[in-house]
C-alpha atoms as a PDB file:
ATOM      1  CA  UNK A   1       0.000   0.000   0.000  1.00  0.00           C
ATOM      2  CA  UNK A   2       1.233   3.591  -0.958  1.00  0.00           C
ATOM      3  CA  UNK A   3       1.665   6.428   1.504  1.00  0.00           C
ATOM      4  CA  UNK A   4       1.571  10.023   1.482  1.00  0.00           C
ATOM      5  CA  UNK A   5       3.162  12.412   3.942  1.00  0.00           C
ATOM      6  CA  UNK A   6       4.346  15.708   5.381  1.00  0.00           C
ATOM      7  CA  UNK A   7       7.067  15.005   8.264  1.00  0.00           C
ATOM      8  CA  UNK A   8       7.888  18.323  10.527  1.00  0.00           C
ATOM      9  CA  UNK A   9      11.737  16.955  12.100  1.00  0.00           C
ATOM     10  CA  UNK A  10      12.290  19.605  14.966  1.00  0.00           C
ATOM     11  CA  UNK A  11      15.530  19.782  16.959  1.00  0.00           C
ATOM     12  CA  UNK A  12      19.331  21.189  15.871  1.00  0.00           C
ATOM     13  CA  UNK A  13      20.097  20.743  12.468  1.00  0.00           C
ATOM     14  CA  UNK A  14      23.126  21.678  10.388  1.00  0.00           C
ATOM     15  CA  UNK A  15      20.055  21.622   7.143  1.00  0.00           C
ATOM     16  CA  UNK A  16      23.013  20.445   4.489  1.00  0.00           C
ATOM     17  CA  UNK A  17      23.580  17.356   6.190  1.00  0.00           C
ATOM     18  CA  UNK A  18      19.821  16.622   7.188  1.00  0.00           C
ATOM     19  CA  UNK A  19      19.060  17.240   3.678  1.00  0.00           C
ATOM     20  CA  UNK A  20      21.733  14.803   2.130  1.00  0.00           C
ATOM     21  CA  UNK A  21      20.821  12.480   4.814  1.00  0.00           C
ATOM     22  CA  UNK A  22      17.417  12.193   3.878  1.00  0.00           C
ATOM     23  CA  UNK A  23      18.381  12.386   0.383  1.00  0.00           C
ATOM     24  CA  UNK A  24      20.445   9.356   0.971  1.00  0.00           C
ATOM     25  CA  UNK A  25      17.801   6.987   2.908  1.00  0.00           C
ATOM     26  CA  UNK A  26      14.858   7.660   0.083  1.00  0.00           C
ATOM     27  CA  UNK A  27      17.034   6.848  -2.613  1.00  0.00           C
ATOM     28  CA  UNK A  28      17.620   3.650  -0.482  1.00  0.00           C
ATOM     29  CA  UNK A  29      14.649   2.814   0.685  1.00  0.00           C
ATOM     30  CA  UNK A  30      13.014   3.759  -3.092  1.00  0.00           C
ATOM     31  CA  UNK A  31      10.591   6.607  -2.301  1.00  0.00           C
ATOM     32  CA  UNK A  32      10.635  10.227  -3.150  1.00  0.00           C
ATOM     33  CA  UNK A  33      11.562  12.490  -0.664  1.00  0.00           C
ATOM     34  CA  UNK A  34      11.038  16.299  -1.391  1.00  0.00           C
ATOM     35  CA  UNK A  35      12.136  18.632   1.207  1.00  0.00           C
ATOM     36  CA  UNK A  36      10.119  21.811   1.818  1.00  0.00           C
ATOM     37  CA  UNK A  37      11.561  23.423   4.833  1.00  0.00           C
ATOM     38  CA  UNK A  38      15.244  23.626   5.333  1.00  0.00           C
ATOM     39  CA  UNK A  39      16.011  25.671   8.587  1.00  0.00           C
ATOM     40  CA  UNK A  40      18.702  25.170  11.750  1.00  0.00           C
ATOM     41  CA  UNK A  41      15.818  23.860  14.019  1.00  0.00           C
ATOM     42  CA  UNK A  42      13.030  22.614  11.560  1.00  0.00           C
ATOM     43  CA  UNK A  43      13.051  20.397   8.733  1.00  0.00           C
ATOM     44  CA  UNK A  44       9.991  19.996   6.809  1.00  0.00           C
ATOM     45  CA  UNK A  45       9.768  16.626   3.966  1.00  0.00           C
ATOM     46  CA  UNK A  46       6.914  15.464   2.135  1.00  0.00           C
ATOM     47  CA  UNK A  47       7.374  11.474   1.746  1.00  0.00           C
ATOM     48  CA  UNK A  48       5.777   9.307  -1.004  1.00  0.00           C
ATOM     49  CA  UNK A  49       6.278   5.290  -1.336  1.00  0.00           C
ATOM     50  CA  UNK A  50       5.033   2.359   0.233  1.00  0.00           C
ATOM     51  CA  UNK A  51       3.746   2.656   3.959  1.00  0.00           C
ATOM     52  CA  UNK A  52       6.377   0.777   5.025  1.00  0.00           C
ATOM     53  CA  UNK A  53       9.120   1.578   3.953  1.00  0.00           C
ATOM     54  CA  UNK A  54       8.105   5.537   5.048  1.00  0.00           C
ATOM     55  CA  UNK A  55       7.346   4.361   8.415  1.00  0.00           C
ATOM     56  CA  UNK A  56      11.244   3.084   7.665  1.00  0.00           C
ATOM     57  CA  UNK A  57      12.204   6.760   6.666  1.00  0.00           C
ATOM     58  CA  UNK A  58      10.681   8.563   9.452  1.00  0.00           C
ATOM     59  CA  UNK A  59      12.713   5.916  11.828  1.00  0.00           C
ATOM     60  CA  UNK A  60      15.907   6.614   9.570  1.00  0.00           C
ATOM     61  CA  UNK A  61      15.343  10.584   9.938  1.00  0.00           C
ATOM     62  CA  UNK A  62      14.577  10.314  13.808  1.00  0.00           C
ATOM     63  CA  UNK A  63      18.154   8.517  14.109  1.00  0.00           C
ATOM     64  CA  UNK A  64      19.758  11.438  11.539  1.00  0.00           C
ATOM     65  CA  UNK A  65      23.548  12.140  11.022  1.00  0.00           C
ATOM     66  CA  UNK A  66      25.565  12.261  13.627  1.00  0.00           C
ATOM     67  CA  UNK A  67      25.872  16.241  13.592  1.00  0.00           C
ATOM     68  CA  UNK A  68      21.751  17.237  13.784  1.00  0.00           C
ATOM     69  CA  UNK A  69      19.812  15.968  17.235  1.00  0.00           C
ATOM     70  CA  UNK A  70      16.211  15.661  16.378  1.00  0.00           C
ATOM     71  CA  UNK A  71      13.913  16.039  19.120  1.00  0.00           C
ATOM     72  CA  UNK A  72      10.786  15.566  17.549  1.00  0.00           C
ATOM     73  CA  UNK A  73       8.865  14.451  14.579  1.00  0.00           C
ATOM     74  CA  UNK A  74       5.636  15.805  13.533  1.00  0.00           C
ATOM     75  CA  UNK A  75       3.480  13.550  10.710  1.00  0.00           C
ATOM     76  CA  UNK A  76       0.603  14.491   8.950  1.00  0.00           C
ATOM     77  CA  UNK A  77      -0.517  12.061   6.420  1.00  0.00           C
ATOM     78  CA  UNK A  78      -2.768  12.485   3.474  1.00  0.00           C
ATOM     79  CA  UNK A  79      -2.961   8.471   2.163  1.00  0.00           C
ATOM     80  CA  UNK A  80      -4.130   5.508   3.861  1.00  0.00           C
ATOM     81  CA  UNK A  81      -1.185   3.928   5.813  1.00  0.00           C
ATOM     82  CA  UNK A  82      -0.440   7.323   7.008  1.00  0.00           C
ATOM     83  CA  UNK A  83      -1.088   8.353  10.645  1.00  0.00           C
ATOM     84  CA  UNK A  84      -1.892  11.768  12.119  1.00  0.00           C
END
C-alpha cells in the first residue's frame, strides 16, 4: 500500500547534512523524498512510497547524522497507511 506524507523533524540541524541524509535513505529505501523546509531547528519533507518503507524513513530521519539531534517528529498524512 502507498503512503503520502508531510514530516515536521524539529531539533538542531546543520540543514546540508539533514538534507543529504534524507536524500540518501529515500534513494535507499526507493521513495521520493522532497524537502520543503530547510532551517537550523526545523526540517519539513513530504514522503511518497510504500507505507512501510516511510514508516522506515521517518525511523531513519529520527536517528539522523551524527551532527543534527532531532527532538521531535511531527506527521501528517494524506494516504491511507499514514497516521496523524
Amino acid at each position: 500500500m502507498r503512503a503520502r506524507a508531510t514530516m515536521v523533524f524539529r531539533g538542531v540541524f546543520a540543514p546540508e547534512s539533514f538534507a543529504e541524509f534524507m536524500r540518501h535513505r529515500a534513494a535507499r529505501l526507493s521513495i521520493a523524498a522532497r524537502p520543503r523546509r530547510l532551517e537550523d531547528a526545523r526540517i519539513e519533507v513530504e514522503v511518497e512510497g510504500d507505507a512501510d518503507l516511510v514508516d522506515m524513513f521517518e525511523m531513519a530521519c529520527s536517528l539522523g547524522p551524527l551532527d543534527c539531534l532531532v527532538l521531535d517528529v511531527e506527521r501528517v498524512g494524506s494516504e491511507p497507511g499514514s497516521r496523524r
